[in-house]
C-alpha atoms as a PDB file:
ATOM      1  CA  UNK A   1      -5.549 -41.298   9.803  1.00  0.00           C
ATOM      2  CA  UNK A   2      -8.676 -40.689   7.351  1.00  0.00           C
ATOM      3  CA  UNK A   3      -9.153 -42.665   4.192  1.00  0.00           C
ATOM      4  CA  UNK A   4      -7.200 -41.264   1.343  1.00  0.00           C
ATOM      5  CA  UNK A   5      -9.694 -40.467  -1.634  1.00  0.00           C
ATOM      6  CA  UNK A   6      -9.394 -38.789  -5.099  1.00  0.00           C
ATOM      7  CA  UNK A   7     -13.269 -39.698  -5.443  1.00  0.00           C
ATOM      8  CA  UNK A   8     -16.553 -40.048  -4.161  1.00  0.00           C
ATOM      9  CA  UNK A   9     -19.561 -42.096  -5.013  1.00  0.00           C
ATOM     10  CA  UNK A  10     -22.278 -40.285  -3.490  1.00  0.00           C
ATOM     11  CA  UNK A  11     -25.003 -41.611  -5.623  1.00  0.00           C
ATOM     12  CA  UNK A  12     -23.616 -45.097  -3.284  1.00  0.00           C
ATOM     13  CA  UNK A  13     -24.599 -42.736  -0.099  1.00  0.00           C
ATOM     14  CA  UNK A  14     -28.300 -43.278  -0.275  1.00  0.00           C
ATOM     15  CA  UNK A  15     -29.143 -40.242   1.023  1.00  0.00           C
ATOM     16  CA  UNK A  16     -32.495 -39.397   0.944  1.00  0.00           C
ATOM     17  CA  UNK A  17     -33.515 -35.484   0.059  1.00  0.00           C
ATOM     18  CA  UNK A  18     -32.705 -33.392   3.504  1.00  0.00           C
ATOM     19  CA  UNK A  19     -29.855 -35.953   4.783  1.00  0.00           C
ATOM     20  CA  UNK A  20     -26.749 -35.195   4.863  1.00  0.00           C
ATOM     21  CA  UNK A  21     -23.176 -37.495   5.742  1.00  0.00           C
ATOM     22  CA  UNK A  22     -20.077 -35.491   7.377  1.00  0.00           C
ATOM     23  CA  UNK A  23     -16.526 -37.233   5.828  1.00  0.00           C
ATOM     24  CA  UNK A  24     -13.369 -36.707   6.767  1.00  0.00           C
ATOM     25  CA  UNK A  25     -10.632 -37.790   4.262  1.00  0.00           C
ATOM     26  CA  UNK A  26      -7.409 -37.297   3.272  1.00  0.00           C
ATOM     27  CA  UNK A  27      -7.334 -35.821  -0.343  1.00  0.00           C
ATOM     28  CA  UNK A  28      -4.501 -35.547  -2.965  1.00  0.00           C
ATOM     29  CA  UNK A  29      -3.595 -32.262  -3.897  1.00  0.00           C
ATOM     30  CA  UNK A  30      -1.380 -32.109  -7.414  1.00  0.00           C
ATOM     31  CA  UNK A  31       1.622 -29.746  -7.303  1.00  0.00           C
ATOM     32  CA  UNK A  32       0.687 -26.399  -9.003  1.00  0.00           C
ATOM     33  CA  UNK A  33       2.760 -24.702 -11.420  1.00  0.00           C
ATOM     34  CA  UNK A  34       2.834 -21.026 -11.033  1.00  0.00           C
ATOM     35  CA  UNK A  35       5.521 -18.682 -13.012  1.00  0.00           C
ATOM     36  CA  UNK A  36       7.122 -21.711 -14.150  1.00  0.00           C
ATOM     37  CA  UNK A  37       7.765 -22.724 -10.440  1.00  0.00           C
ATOM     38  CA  UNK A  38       6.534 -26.330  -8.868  1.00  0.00           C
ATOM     39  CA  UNK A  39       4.546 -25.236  -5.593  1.00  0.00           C
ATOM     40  CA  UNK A  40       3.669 -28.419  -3.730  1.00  0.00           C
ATOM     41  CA  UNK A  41       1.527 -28.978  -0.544  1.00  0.00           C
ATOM     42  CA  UNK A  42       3.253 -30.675   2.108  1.00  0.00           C
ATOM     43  CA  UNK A  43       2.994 -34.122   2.092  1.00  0.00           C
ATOM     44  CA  UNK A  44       0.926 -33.927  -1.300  1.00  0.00           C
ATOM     45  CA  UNK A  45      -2.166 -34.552   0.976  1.00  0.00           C
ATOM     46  CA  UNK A  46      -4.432 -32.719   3.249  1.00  0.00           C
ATOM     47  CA  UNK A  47      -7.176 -34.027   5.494  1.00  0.00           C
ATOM     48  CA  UNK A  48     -10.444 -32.314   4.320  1.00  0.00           C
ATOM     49  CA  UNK A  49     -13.530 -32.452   5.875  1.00  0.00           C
ATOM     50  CA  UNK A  50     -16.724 -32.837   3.154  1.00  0.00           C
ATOM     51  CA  UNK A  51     -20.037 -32.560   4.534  1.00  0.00           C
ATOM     52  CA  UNK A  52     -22.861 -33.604   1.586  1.00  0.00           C
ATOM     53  CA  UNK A  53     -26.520 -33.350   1.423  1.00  0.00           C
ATOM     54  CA  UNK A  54     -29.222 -34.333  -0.947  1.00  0.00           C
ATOM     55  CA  UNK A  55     -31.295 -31.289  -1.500  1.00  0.00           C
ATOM     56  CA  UNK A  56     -34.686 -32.354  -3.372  1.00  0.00           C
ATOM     57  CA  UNK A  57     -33.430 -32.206  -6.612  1.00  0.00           C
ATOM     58  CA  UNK A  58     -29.420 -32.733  -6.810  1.00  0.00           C
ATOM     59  CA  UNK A  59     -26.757 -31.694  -4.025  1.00  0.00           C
ATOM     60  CA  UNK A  60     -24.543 -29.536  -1.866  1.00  0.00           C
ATOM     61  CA  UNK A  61     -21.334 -29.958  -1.126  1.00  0.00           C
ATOM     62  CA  UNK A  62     -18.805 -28.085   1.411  1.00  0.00           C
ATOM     63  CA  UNK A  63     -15.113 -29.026   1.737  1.00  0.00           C
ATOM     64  CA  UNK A  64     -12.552 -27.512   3.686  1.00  0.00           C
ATOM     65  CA  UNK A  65      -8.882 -28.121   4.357  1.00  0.00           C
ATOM     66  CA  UNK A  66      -5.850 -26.289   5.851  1.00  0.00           C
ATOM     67  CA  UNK A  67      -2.951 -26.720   2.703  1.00  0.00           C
ATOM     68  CA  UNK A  68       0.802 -25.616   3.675  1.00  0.00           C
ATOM     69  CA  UNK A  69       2.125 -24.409   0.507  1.00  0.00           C
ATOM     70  CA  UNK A  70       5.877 -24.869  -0.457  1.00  0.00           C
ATOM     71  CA  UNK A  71       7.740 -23.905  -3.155  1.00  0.00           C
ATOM     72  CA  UNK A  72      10.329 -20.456  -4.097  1.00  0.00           C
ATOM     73  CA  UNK A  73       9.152 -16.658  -3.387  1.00  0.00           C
ATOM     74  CA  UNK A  74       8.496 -14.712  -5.874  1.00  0.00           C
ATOM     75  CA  UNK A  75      10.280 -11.893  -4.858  1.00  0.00           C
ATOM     76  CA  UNK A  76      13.556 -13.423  -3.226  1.00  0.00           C
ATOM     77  CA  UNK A  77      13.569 -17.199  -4.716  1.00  0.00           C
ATOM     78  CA  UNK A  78      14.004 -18.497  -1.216  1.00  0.00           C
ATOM     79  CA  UNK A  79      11.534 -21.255   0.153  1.00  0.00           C
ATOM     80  CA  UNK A  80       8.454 -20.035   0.972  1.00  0.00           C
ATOM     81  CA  UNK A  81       5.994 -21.985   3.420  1.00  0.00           C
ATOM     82  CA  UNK A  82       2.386 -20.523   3.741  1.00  0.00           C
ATOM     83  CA  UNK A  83      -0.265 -21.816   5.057  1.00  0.00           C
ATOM     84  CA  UNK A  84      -3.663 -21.413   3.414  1.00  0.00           C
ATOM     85  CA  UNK A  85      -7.214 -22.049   5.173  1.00  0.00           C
ATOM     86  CA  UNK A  86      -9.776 -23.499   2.365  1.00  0.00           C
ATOM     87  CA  UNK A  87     -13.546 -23.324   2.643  1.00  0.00           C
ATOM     88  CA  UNK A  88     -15.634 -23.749  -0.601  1.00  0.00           C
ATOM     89  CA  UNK A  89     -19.102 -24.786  -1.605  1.00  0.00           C
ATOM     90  CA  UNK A  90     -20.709 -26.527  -4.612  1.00  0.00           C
ATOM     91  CA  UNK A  91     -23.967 -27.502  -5.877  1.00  0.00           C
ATOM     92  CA  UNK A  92     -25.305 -29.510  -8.174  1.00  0.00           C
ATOM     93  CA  UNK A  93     -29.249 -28.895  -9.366  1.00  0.00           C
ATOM     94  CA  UNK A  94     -29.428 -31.035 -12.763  1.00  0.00           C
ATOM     95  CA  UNK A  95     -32.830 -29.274 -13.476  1.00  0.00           C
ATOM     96  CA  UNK A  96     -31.320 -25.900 -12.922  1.00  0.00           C
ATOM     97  CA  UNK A  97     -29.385 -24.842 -15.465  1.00  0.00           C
ATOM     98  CA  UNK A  98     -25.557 -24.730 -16.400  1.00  0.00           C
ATOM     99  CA  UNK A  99     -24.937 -22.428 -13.411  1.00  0.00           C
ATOM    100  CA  UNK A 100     -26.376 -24.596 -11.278  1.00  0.00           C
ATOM    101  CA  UNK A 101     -24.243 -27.831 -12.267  1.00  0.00           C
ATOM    102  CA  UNK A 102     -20.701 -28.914 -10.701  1.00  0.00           C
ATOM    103  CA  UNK A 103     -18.294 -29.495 -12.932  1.00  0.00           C
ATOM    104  CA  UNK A 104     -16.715 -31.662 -10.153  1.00  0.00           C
ATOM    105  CA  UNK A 105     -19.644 -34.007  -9.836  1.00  0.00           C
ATOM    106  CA  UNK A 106     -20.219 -36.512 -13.098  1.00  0.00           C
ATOM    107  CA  UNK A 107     -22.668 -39.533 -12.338  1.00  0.00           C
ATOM    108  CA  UNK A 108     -22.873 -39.053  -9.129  1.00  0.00           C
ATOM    109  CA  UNK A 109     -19.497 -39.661  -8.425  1.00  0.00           C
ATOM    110  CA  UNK A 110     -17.316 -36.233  -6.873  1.00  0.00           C
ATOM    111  CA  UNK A 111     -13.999 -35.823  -8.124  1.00  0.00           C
ATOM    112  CA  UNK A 112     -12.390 -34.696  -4.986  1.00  0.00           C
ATOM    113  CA  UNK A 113      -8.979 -34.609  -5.657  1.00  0.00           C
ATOM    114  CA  UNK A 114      -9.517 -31.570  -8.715  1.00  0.00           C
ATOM    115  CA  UNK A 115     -11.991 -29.583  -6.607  1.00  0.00           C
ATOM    116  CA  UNK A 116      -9.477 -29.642  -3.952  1.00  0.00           C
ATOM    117  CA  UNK A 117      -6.471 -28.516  -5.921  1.00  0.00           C
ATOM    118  CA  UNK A 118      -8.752 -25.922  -7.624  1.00  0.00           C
ATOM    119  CA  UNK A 119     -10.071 -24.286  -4.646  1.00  0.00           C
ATOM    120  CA  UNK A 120      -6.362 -24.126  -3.596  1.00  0.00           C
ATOM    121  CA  UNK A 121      -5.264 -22.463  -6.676  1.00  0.00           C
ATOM    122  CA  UNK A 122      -8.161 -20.240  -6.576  1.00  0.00           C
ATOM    123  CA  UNK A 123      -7.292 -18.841  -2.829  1.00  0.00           C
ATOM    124  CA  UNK A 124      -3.703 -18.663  -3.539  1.00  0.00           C
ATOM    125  CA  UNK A 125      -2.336 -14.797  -3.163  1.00  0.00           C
ATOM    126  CA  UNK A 126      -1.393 -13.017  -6.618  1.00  0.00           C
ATOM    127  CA  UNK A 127       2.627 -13.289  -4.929  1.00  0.00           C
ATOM    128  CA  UNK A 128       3.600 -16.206  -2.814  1.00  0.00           C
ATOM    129  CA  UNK A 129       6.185 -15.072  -0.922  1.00  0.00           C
ATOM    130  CA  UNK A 130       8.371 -16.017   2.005  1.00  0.00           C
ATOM    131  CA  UNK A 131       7.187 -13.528   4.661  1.00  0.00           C
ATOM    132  CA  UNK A 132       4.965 -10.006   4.001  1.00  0.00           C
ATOM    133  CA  UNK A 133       7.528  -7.875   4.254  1.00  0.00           C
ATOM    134  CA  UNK A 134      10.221  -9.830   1.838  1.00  0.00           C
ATOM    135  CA  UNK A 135      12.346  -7.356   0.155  1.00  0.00           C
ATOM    136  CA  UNK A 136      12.954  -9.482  -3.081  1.00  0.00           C
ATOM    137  CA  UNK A 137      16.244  -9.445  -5.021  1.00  0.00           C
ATOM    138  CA  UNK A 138      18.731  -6.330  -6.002  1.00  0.00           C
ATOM    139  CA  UNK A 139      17.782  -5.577  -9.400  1.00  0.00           C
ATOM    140  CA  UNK A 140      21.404  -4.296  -9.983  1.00  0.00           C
ATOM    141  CA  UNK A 141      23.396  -7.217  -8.650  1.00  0.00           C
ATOM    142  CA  UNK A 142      20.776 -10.097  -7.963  1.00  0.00           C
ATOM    143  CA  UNK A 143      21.950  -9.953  -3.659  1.00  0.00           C
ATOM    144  CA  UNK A 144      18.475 -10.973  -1.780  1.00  0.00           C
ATOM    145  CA  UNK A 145      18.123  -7.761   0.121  1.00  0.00           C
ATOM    146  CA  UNK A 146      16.993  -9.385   2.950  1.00  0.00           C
ATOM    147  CA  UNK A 147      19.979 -10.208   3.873  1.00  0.00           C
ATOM    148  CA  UNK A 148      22.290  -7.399   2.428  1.00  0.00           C
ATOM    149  CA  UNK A 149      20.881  -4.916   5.277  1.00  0.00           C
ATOM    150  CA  UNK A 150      20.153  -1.012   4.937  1.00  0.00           C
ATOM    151  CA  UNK A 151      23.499   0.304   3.501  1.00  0.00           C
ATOM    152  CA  UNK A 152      23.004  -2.006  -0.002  1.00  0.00           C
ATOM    153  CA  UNK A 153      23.627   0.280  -2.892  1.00  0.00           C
ATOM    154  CA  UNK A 154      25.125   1.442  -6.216  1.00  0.00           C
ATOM    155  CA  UNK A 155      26.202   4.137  -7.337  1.00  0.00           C
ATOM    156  CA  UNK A 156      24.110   5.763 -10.147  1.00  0.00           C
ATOM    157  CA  UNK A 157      25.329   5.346 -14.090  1.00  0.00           C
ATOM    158  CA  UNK A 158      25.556   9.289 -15.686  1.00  0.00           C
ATOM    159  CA  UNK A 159      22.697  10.522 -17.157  1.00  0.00           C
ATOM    160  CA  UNK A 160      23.316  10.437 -20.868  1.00  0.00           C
ATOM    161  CA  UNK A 161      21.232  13.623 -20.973  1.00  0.00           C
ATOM    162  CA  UNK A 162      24.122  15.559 -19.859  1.00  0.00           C
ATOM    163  CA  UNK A 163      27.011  13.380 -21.630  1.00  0.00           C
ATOM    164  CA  UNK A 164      27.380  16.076 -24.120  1.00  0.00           C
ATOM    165  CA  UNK A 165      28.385  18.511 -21.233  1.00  0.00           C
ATOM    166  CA  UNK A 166      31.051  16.220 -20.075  1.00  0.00           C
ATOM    167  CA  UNK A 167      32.651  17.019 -22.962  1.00  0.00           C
ATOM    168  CA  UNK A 168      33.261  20.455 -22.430  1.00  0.00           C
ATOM    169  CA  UNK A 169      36.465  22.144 -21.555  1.00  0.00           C
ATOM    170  CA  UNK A 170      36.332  25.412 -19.883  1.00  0.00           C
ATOM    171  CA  UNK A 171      39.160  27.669 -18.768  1.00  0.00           C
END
């Protein structure tokens, strides 16, 4: 089982510019809200894999996890499980510029635990949902659809357009 770690002091590495050190650790990931909905990753920990390298002037980091996902589907409420593959990159070049500056990485020491739950909430889909083709909920009668099969219906309300006509008596 790999070391669990919310941080890293790689200024402690000693890596001299070109080096690099390969880690692999087991990282908490925060629950993310989404919709008002808790989504958590199972086991509120993944194992990560962080490779870092001094570059002449700062460093690089890579980090990537798989993260199941849990938590209700936005279109029928029901547990949803999906598994997301992470792979993200930072740098950190204190002589070049604000674009070229982690937010992640403060005195040397890399805040693992919020890069990791960032990059996750970055790759997330727009819908989290409990399979692809989830049919959501009835918006007449709130019955998840996936399960009320092909013959789920209601009959129409009148048109008010043509209430006036119903008021007609001919003959």
């Amino acid at each position: 089982m790999p070391q669990r770690t919310d941080t890293l002091d790689v200024g402690r590495l000693g890596l001299a510019s070109g080096e690099g050190r390969r880690f692999e650790l087991a990282v908490p990931i925060e629950p993310l809200v989404l919709g008002g909905h808790d989504y958590v990753v199972g086991g509120g920990c993944v194992t990560a894999v962080l490779d870092a390298s001094r570059t002449t002037r700062g460093f690089a980091f890579r980090l990537r996890y798989e993260a199941t996902v849990e938590g209700p589907c936005m279109r029928c409420l029901e547990l949803a499980r999906r598994t997301y593959a992470i792979d993200v990159r930072e740098v950190d070049q204190p002589q070049g510029g604000e674009e070229l500056r982690s937010p992640y990485l403060v005195e040397d020491v890399l805040d693992l635990a919020a890069w990791a739950r960032d990059a996750l909430a970055l790759a997330l889909p727009h819908r989290i949902v409990c399979r692809d083709d989830c049919r959501g909920l009835c918006p007449e009668c709130g019955v998840d659809l996936n399960l009320a099969g092909p013959d789920h219906r209601h009959e129409r309300p009148p048109d008010p357009r043509w209430a006036k006509l119903r008021e007609l008596r001919l003959g």
